[in-house]
Protein backbone atom coordinates (compact mmCIF):
# COMPACT_ATOMS: atom_id res chain seq x y z
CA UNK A 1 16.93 -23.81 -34.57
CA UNK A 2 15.67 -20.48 -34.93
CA UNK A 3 16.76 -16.86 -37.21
CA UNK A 4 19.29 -16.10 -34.72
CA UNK A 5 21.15 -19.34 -35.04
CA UNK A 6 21.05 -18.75 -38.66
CA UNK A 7 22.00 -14.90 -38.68
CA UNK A 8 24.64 -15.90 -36.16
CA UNK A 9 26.38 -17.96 -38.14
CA UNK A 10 26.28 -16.40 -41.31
CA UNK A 11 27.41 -12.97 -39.47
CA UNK A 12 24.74 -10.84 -40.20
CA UNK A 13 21.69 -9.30 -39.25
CA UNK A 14 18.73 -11.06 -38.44
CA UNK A 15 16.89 -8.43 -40.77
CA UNK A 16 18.96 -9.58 -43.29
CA UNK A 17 18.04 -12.82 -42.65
CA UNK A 18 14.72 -12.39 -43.00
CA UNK A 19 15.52 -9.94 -46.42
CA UNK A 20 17.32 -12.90 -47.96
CA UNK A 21 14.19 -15.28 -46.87
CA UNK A 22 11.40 -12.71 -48.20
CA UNK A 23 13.39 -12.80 -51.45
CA UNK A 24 13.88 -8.56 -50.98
CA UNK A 25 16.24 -7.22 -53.88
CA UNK A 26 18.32 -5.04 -51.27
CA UNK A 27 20.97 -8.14 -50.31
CA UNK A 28 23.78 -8.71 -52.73
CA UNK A 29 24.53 -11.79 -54.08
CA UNK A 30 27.23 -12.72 -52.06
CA UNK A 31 25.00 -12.28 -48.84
CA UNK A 32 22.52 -14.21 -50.05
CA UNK A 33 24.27 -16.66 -51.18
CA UNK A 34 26.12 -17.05 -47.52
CA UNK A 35 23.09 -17.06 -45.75
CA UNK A 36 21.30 -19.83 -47.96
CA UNK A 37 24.33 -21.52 -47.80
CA UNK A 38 23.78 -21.52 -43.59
CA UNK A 39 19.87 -22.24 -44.27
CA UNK A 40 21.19 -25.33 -46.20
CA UNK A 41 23.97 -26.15 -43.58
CA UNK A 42 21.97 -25.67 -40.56
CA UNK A 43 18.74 -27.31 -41.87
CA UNK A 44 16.60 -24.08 -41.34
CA UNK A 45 12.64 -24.14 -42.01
CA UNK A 46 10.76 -21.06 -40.76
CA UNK A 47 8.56 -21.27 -38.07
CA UNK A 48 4.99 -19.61 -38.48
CA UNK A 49 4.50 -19.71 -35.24
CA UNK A 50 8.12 -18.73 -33.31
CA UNK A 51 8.28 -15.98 -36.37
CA UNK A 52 11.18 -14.30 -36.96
CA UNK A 53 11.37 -10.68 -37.90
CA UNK A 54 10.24 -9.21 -41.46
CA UNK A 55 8.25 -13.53 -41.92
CA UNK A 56 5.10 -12.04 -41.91
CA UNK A 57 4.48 -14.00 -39.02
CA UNK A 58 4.06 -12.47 -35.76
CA UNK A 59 7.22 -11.61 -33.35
CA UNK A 60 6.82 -13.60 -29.79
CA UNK A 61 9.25 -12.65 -27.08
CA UNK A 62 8.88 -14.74 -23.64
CA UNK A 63 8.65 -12.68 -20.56
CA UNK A 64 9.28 -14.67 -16.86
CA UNK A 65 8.74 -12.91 -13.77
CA UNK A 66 8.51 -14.95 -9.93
CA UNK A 67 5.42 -13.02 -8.73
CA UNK A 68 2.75 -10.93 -10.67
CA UNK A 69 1.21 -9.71 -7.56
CA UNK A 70 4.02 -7.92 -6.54
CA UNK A 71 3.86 -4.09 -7.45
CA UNK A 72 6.86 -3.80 -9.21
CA UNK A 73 7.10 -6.28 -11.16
CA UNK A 74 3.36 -5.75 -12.13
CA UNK A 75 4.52 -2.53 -13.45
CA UNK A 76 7.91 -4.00 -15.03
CA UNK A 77 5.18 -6.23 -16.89
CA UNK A 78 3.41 -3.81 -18.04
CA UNK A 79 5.89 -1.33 -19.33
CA UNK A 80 7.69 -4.55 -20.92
CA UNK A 81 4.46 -5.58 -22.87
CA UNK A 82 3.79 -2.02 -24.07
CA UNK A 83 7.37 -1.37 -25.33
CA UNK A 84 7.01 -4.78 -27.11
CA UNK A 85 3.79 -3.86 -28.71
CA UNK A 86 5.12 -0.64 -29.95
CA UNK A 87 7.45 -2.91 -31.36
CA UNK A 88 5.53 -5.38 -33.54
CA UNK A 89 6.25 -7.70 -30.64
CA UNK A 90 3.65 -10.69 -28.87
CA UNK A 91 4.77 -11.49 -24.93
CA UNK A 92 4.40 -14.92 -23.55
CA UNK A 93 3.84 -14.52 -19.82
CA UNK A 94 4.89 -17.39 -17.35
CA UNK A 95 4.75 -16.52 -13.54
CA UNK A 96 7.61 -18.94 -11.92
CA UNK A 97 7.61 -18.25 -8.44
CA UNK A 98 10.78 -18.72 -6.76
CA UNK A 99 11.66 -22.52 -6.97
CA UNK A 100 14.73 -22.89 -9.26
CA UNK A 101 12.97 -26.25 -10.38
CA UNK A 102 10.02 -24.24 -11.49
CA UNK A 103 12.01 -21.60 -13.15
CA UNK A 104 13.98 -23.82 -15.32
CA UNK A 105 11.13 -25.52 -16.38
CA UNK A 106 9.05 -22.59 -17.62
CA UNK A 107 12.65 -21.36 -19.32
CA UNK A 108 11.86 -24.71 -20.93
CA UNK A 109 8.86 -24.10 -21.76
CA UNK A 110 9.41 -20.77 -23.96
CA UNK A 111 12.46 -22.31 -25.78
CA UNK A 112 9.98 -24.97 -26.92
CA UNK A 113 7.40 -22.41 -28.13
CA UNK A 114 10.82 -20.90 -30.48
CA UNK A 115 10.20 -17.37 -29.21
CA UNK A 116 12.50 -14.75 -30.19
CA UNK A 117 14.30 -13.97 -27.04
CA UNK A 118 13.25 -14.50 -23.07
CA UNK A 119 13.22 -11.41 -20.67
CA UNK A 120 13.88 -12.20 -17.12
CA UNK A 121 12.08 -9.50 -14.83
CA UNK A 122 13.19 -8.97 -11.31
CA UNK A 123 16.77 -9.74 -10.19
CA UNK A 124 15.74 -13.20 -8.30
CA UNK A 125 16.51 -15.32 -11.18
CA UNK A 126 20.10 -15.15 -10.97
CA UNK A 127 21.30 -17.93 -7.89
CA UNK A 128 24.33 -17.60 -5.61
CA UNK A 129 25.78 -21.52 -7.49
CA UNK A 130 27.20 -20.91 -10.56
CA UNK A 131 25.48 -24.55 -11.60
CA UNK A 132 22.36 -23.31 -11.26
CA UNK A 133 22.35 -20.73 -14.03
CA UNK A 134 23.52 -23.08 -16.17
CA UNK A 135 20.55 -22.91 -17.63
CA UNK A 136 20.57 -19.54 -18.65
CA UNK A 137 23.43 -19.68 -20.47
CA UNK A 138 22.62 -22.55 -22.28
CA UNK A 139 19.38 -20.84 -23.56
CA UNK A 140 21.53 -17.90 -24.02
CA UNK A 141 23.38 -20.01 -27.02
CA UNK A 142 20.25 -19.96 -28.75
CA UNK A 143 18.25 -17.04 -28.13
CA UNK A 144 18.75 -13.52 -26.73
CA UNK A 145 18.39 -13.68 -22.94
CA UNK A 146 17.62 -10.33 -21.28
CA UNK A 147 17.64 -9.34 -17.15
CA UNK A 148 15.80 -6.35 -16.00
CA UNK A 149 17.51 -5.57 -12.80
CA UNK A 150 19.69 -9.23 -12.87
CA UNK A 151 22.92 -9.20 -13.97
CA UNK A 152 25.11 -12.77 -15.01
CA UNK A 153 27.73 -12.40 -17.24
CA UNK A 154 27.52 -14.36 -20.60
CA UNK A 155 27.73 -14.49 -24.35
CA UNK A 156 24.53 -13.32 -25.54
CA UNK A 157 22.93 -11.92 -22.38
CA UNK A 158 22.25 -8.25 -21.35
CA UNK A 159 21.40 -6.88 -18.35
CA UNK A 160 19.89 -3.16 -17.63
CA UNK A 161 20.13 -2.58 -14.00
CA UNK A 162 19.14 0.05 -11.13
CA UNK A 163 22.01 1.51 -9.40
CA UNK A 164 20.67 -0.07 -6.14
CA UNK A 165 23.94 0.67 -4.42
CA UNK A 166 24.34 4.23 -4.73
CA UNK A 167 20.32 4.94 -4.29
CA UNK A 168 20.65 3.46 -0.38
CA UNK A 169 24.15 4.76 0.09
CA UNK A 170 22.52 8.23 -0.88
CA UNK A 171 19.10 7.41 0.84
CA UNK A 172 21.26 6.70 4.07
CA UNK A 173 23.91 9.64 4.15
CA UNK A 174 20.93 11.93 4.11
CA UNK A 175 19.31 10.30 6.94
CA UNK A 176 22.33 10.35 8.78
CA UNK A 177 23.19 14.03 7.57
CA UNK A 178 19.32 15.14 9.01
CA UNK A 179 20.82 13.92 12.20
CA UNK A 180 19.93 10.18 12.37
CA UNK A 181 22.30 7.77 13.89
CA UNK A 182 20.74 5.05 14.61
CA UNK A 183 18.98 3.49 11.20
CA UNK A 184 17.11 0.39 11.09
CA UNK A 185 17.29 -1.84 7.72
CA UNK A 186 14.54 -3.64 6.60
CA UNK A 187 15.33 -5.76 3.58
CA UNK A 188 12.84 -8.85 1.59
CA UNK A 189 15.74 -10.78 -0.18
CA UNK A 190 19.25 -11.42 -0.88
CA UNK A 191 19.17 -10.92 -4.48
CA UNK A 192 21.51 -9.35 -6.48
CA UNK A 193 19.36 -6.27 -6.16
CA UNK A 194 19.02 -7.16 -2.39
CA UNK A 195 22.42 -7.54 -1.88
CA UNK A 196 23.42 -3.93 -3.38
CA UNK A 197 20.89 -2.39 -1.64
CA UNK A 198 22.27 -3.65 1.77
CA UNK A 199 26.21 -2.97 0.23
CA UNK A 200 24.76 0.79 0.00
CA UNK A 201 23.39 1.12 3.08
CA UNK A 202 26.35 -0.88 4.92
CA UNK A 203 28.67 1.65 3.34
CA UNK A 204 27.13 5.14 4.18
CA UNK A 205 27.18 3.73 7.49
CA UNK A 206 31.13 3.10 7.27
CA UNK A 207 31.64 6.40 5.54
CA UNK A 208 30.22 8.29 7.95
CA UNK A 209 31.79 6.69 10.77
CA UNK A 210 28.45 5.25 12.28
CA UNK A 211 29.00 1.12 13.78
CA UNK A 212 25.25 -0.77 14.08
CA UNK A 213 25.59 -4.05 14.93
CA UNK A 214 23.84 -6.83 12.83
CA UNK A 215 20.45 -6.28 15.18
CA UNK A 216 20.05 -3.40 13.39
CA UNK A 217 19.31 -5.44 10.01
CA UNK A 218 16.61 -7.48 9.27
CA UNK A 219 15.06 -9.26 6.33
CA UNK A 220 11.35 -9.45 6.45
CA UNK A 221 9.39 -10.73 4.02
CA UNK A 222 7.15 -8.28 1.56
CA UNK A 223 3.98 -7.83 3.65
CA UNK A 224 2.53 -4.67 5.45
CA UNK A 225 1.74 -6.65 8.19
CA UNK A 226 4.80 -8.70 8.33
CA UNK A 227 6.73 -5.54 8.62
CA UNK A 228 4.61 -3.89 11.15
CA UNK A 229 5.39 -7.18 13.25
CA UNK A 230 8.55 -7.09 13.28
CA UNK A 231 9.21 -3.87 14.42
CA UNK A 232 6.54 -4.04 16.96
CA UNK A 233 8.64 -7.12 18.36
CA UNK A 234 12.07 -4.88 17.89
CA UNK A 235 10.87 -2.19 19.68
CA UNK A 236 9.14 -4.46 22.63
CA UNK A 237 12.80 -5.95 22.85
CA UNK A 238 14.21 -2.61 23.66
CA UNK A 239 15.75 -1.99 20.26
CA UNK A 240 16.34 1.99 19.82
CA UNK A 241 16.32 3.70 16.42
CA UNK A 242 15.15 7.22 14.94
CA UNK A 243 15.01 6.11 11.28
CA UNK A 244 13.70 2.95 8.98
CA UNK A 245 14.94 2.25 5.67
CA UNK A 246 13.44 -0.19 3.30
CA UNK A 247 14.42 -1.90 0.40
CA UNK A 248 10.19 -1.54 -0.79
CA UNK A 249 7.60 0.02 0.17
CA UNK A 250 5.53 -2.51 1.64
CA UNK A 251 8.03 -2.70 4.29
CA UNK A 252 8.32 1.45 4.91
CA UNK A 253 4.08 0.59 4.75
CA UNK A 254 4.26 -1.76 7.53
CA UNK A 255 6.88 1.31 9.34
CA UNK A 256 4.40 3.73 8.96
CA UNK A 257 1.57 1.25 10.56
CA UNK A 258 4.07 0.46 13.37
CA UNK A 259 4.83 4.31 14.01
CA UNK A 260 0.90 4.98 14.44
CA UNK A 261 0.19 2.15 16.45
CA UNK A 262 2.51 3.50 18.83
CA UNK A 263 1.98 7.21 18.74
CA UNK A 264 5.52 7.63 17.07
CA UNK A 265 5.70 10.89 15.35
CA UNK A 266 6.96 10.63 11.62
CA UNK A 267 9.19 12.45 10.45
CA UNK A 268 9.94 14.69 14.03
CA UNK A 269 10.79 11.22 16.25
CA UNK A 270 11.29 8.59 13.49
CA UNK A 271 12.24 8.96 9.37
CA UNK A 272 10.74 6.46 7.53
CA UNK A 273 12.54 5.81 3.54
CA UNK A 274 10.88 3.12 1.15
CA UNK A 275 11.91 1.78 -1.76
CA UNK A 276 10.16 1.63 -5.67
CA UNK A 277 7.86 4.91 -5.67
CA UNK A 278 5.25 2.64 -5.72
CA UNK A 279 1.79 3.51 -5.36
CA UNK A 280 1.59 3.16 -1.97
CA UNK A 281 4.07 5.72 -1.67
CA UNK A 282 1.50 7.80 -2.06
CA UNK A 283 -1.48 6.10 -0.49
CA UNK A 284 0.21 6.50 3.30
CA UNK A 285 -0.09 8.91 5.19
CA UNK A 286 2.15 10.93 5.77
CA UNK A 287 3.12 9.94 2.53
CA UNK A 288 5.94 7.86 1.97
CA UNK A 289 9.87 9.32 0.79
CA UNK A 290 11.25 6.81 -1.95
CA UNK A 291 13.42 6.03 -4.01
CA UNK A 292 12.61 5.90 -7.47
CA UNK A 293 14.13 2.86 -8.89
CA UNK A 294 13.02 3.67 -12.61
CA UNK A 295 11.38 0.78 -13.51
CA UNK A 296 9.69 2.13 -16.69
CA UNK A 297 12.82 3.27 -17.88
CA UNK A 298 14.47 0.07 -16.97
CA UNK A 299 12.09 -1.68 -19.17
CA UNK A 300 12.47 0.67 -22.08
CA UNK A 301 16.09 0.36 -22.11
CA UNK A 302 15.52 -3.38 -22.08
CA UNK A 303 13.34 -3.72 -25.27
CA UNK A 304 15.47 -0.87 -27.13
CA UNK A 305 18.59 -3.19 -26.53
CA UNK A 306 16.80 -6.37 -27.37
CA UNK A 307 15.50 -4.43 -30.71
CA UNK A 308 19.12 -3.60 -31.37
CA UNK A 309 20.59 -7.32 -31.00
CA UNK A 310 17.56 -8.35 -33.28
CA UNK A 311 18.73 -5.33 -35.79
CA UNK A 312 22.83 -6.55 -35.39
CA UNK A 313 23.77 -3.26 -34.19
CA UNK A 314 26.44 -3.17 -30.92
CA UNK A 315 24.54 -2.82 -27.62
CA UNK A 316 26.11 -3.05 -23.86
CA UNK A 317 25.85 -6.15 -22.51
CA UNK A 318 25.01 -4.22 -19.36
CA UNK A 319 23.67 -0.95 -18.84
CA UNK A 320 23.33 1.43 -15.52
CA UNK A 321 20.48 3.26 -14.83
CA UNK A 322 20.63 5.87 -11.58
CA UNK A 323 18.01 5.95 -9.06
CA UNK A 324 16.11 9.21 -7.79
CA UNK A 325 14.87 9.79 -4.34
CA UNK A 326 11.46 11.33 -3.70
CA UNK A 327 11.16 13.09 -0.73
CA UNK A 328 8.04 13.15 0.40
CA UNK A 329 6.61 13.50 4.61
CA UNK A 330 8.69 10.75 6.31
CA UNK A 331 11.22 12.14 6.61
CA UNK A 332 12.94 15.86 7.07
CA UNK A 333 15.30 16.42 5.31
C-alpha cells in the first residue's frame, strides 16, 4: 500500500495526497475529508523510507535494465538518473540480465522496497507469452510502471519509444537509392525494438522492389568480434553484398573490422550503417553513419511523463519519438 493506491482511489492527485497528509491549508474540506476517509479505508501509514511526494522523505523510483555494460543502456541509465535527480528523485538500480526468472524477481524486489514507480530500460523486458508479463501488470496495479523503448499495453503503464521502424526503412531506401542492391542485415535480438528494426528494413526492401532471401539476415550477438566472424564466414561461403546494416554499432564495428581485414574499400565497394550514435560511431575509422535513436530524449520524455502521473495530470500512455540518421564515412550517400 503506497500514495498512489491511496490517491487512486480517492481520485486525486498524489500531491494532494501528500497536501492533505502535511496538513497544508490549500485542500478544501471536502477533499480532505475524502482522502482521510481512503487513509482510514485502506489502512494507509506513510512510509519513511518508500516516501511519497511532498513527506519530507526522499522520492525512490526503481530503475531495471538487463545489461549495464552495454552502451546504450549505460547511457539510458545515466540520462534516467540525472532527469530523476533534477527531480527530487533517488534511483534504485538492479541489473537483471535476460532470464525472465531473474527479472521477475528483481521486479520483486523494488515493490518490496515501496518505491514510487519502476522504469524498465531497454525493450527486452517485454516477452513474446502474454503469461509472462503478467507480472508487469500486476505491479502496474500498484505502482506506475514505465518502458523506455518497450511497449505492453496496460492500465497504468507508459511507454516512450524510438521509431525503430521508420529509422531502418529510411536507413535502407537510401542505401538502396546510392545504388545498393544487395544489403546484408545484421541484427542482436528479437525484441520489440529488434523486431521493428527488421519490419523496417524488410519493408524498404519490398517497396523498392528488391527480393533477398533469408541468407541475407542474420542475428549475431553484440560483440565486435562476433560480428567480424560472421561476416568473415559469409563472405568465405560466397555470400555477395555491397552494403551492411546494423541494428548497433558494435555490429557495423565488427563490419568495419571485417572490411579492413579484407582490403574492402568503405564506402566506394561496401556501405556500412550502424545503429545508436554510440561512441564508437565515432571511434572507427572511417567513422561510422548511424542512426540516432535519441536515447537522451527518450529518457527525458520518460521522467517528464512519470512526473506528470505523480502530479495527476493526463499523459500518453505511449509516446513516439523519430530517429535521425548521421551520415558520417561509411557510406556515400
Amino acid at each position: 500500500m503506497n500514495i498512489y493506491d491511496v490517491s487512486k482511489k480517492a481520485n486525486v492527485s498524489i500531491a494532494t495526497v501528500s497536501r492533505v497528509l502535511n496538513g497544508n491549508p490549500n485542500v478544501s474540506d471536502k477533499t480532505r475529508a475524502k482522502v482521510m476517509d481512503v487513509i482510514e479505508q485502506l489502512g494507509y501509514t506513510p512510509n519513511v523510507f518508500a516516501r511519497g511526494l511532498g513527506l519530507n522523505t526522499i522520492h525512490t523510483i526503481g530503475i531495471m535494465c538487463s545489461d549495464s555494460s552495454d552502451l546504450y543502456l549505460a547511457d539510458a541509465i545515466y540520462f534516467l538518473e540525472r532527469d530523476l535527480r533534477l527531480n527530487g528523485y533517488d534511483a534504485i538500480l538492479c541489473c537483471t540480465g535476460y532470464e525472465l526468472e531473474t527479472k521477475q524477481k528483481y521486479f520483486d524486489l523494488l515493490c518490496s522496497k515501496r518505491v514510487d514507480a519502476i522504469i524498465l530500460a531497454g525493450s527486452k523486458f517485454i516477452e513474446m507469452r502474454p503469461k509472462d508479463n503478467a507480472y508487469i501488470l500486476d505491479g502496474a496495479e500498484k505502482i506506475p510502471i514505465m518502458l523506455l523503448n518497450g511497449f505492453l499495453e496496460g492500465h497504468n503503464i507508459y511507454s516512450t519509444v524510438c521509431d525503430d521502424m521508420a529509422a531502418t526503412y529510411y536507413a535502407t531506401s537510401q542505401l538502396i537509392q546510392s545504388g545498393r542492391k544487395k544489403i546484408l542485415y545484421l541484427y542482436t535480438s528479437a525484441s520489440y525494438s529488434g523486431l521493428n528494426k527488421l519490419k523496417g528494413y524488410q519493408n524498404a526492401l519490398s517497396d523498392f522492389k528488391i527480393s533477398l532471401g533469408a541468407e541475407y539476415i542474420h542475428q549475431c550477438s553484440k560483440d565486435i568480434s562476433a560480428a567480424k566472424d560472421l561476416l568473415v564466414s559469409l563472405h568465405s561461403q560466397g555470400l555477395e553484398f555491397d552494403a551492411i546494416l546494423t541494428s548497433s554499432d558494435s555490429l557495423a564495428a565488427g563490419a568495419i573490422k571485417f572490411a579492413h581485414g579484407l582490403g574492402i574499400q568503405i564506402p566506394e565497394t561496401l556501405s556500412v550503417i550502424g545503429y545508436n550514435n554510440s561512441i564508437l560511431s565515432r571511434c572507427t575509422e572511417p567513422e561510422l553513419t548511424s542512426v540516432d535513436s535519441k536515447v537522451e530524449a527518450l529518457c527525458t520524455t520518460t521522467v517528464n511523463t512519470l512526473m506528470g502521473v505523480f502530479s495527476g495530470v493526463n499523459v500518453p500512455s505511449r509516446t513516439t519519438i523519430a530517429a535521425d540518421l548521421i551520415k558520417r564515412a561509411t557510406t556515400n550517400f
